[in-house]
C-alpha atoms as a PDB file:
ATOM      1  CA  UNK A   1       2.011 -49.878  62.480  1.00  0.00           C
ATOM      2  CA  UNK A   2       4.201 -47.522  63.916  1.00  0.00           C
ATOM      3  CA  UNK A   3       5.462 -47.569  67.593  1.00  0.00           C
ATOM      4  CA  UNK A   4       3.781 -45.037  69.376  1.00  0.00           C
ATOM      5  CA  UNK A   5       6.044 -41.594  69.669  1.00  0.00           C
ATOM      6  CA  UNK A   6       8.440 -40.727  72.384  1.00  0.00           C
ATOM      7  CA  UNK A   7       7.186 -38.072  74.741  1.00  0.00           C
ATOM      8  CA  UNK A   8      10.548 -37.012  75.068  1.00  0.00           C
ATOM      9  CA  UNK A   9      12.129 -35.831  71.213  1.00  0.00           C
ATOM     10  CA  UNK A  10      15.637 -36.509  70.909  1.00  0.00           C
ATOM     11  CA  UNK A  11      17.897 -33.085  70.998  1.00  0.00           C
ATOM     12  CA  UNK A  12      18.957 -33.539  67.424  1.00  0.00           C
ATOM     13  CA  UNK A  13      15.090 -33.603  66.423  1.00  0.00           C
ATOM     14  CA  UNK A  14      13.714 -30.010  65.643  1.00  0.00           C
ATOM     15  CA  UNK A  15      10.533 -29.947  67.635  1.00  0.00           C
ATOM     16  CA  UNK A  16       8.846 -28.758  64.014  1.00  0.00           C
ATOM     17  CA  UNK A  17       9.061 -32.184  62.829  1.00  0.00           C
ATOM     18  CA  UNK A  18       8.286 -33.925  65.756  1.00  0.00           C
ATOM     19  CA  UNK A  19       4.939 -32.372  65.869  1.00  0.00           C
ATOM     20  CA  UNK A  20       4.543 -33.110  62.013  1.00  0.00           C
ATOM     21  CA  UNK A  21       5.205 -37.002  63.088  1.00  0.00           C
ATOM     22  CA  UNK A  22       2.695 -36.816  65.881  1.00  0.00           C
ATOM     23  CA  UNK A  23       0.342 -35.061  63.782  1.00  0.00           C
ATOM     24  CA  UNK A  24       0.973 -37.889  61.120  1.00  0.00           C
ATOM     25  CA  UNK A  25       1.211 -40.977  62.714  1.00  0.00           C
ATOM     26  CA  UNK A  26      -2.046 -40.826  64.734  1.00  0.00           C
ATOM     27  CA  UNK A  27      -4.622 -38.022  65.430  1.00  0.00           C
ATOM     28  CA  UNK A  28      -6.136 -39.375  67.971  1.00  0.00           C
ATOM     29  CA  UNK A  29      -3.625 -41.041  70.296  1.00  0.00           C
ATOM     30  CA  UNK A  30      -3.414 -39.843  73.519  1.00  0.00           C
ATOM     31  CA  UNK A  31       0.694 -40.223  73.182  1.00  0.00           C
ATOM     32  CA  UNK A  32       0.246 -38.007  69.876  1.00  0.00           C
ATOM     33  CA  UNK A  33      -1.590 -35.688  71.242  1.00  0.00           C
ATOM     34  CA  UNK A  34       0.853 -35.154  74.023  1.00  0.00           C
ATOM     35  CA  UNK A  35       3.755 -34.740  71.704  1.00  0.00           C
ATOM     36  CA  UNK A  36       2.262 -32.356  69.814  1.00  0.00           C
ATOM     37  CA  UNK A  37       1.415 -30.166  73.011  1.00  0.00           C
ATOM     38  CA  UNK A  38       5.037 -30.611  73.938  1.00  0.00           C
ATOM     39  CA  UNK A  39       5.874 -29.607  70.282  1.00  0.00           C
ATOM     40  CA  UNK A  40       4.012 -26.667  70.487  1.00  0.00           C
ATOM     41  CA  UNK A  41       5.259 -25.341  73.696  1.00  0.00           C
ATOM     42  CA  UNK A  42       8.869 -25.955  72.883  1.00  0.00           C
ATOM     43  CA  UNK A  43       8.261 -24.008  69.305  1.00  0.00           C
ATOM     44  CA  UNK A  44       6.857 -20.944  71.122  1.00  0.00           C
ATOM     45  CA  UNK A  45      10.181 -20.504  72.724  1.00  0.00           C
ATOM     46  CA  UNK A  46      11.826 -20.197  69.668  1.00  0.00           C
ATOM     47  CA  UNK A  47       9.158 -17.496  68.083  1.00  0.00           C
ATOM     48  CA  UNK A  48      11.467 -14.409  66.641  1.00  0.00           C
ATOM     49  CA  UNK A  49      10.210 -11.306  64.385  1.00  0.00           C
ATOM     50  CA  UNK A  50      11.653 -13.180  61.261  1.00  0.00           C
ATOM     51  CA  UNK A  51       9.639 -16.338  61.669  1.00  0.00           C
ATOM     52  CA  UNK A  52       6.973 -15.651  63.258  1.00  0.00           C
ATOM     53  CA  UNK A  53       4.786 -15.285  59.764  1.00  0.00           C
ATOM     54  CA  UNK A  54       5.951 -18.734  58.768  1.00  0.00           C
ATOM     55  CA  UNK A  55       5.078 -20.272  62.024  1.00  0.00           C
ATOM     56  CA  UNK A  56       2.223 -18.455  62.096  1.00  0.00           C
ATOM     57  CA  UNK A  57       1.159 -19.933  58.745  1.00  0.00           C
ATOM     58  CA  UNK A  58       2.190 -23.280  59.605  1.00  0.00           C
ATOM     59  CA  UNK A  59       0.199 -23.654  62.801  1.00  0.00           C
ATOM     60  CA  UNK A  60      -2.702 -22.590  61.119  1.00  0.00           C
ATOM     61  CA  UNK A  61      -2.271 -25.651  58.551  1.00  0.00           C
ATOM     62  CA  UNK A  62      -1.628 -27.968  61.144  1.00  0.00           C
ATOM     63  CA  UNK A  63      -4.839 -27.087  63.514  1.00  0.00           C
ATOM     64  CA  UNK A  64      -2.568 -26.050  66.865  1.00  0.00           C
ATOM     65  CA  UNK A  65      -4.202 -23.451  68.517  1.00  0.00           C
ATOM     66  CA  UNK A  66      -2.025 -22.885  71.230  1.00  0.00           C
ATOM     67  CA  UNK A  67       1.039 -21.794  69.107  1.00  0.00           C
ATOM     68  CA  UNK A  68      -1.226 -19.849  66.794  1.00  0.00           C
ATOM     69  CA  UNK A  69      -2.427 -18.044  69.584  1.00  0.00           C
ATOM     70  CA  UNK A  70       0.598 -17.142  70.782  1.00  0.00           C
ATOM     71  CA  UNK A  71       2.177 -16.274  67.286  1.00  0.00           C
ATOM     72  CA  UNK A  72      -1.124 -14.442  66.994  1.00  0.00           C
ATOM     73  CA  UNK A  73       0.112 -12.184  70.084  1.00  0.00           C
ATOM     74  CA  UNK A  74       3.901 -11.740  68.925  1.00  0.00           C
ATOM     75  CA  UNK A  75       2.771 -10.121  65.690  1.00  0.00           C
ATOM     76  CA  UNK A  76       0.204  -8.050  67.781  1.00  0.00           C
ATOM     77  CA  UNK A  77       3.072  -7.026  70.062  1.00  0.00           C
ATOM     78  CA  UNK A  78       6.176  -6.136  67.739  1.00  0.00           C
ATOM     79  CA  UNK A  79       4.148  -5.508  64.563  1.00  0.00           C
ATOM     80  CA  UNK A  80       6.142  -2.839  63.027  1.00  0.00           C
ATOM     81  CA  UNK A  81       9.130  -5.274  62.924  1.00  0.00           C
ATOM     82  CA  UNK A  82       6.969  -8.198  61.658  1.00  0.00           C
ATOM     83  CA  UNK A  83       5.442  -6.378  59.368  1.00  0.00           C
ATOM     84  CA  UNK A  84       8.812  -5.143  57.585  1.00  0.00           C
ATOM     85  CA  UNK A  85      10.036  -9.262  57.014  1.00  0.00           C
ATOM     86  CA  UNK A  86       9.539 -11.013  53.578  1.00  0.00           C
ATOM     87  CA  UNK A  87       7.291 -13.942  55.710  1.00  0.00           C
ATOM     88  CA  UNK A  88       4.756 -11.419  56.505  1.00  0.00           C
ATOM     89  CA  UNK A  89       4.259 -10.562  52.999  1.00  0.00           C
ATOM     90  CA  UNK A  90       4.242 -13.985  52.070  1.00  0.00           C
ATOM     91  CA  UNK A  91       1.294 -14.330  54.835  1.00  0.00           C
ATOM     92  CA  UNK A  92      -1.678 -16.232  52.740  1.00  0.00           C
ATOM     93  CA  UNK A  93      -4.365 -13.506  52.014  1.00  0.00           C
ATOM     94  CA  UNK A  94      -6.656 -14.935  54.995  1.00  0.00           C
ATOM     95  CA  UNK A  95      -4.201 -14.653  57.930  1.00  0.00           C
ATOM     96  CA  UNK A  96      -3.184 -11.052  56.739  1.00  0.00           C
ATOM     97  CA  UNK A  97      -6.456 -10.009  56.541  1.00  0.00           C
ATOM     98  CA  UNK A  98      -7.169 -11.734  60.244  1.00  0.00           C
ATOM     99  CA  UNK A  99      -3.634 -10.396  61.463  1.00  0.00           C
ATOM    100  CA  UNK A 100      -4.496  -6.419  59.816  1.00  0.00           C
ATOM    101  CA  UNK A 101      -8.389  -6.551  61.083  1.00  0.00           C
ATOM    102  CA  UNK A 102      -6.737  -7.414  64.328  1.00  0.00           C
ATOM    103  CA  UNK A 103      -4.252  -5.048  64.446  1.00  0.00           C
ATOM    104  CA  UNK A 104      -6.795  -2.058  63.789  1.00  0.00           C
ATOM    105  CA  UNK A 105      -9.240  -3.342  66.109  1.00  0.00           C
ATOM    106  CA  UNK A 106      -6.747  -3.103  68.846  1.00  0.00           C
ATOM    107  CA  UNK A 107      -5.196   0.211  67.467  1.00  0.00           C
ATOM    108  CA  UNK A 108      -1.961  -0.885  67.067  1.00  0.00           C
ATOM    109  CA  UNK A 109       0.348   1.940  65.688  1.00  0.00           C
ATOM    110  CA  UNK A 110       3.091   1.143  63.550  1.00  0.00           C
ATOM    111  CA  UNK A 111       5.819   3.798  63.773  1.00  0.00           C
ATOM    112  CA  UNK A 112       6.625   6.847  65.643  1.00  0.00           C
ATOM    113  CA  UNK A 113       4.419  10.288  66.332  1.00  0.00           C
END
């Protein structure tokens, strides 16, 4: 087996694919679940208008709430820019329905009046 991941990635490891290695080498380890929360903190720093569809998208694969969540509220908050970038289109049918349901229930106004 594997050793069990470093809590600390190395600089020249995107933090992307050290939470795909914690999410792949055990579930269930309490040192890979602690990456991945690491992971997913680190990620939401780096959360801009042109990939915040594709992270979006990815954290919904990958079952980690918090960064969903938080992409979640990005879109919500700038989604007049998000909504003009090719990864938004690209959204699978599910999320943009979720993200557009959302956006109308909160009366979010794309545009200016």
């Amino acid at each position: 087996p594997l050793p069990p991941p470093s809590l600390s990635p190395s600089p020249s490891v995107s933090p992307a694919y050290a939470r795909t290695r914690a999410h792949t080498y055990n579930r269930t380890s309490p040192h890979s679940q602690a990456l991945k929360r690491k992971c997913e903190v680190s990620i939401q720093k780096s959360i801009t208008v042109e990939n915040v569809a594709l992270m979006l998208t990815t954290a919904d694969q990958r079952a980690a709430p918090a960064l969903r969540k938080r992409c979640f509220e990005f879109v919500m908050a700038h989604f007049g820019e998000v909504l003009g970038t090719q990864t938004f289109a690209d959204l699978p049918p599910a999320l943009l329905r979720e993200l557009c349901n959302e956006a109308s229930a909160r009366g979010v106004r794309v545009g200016y009046r």
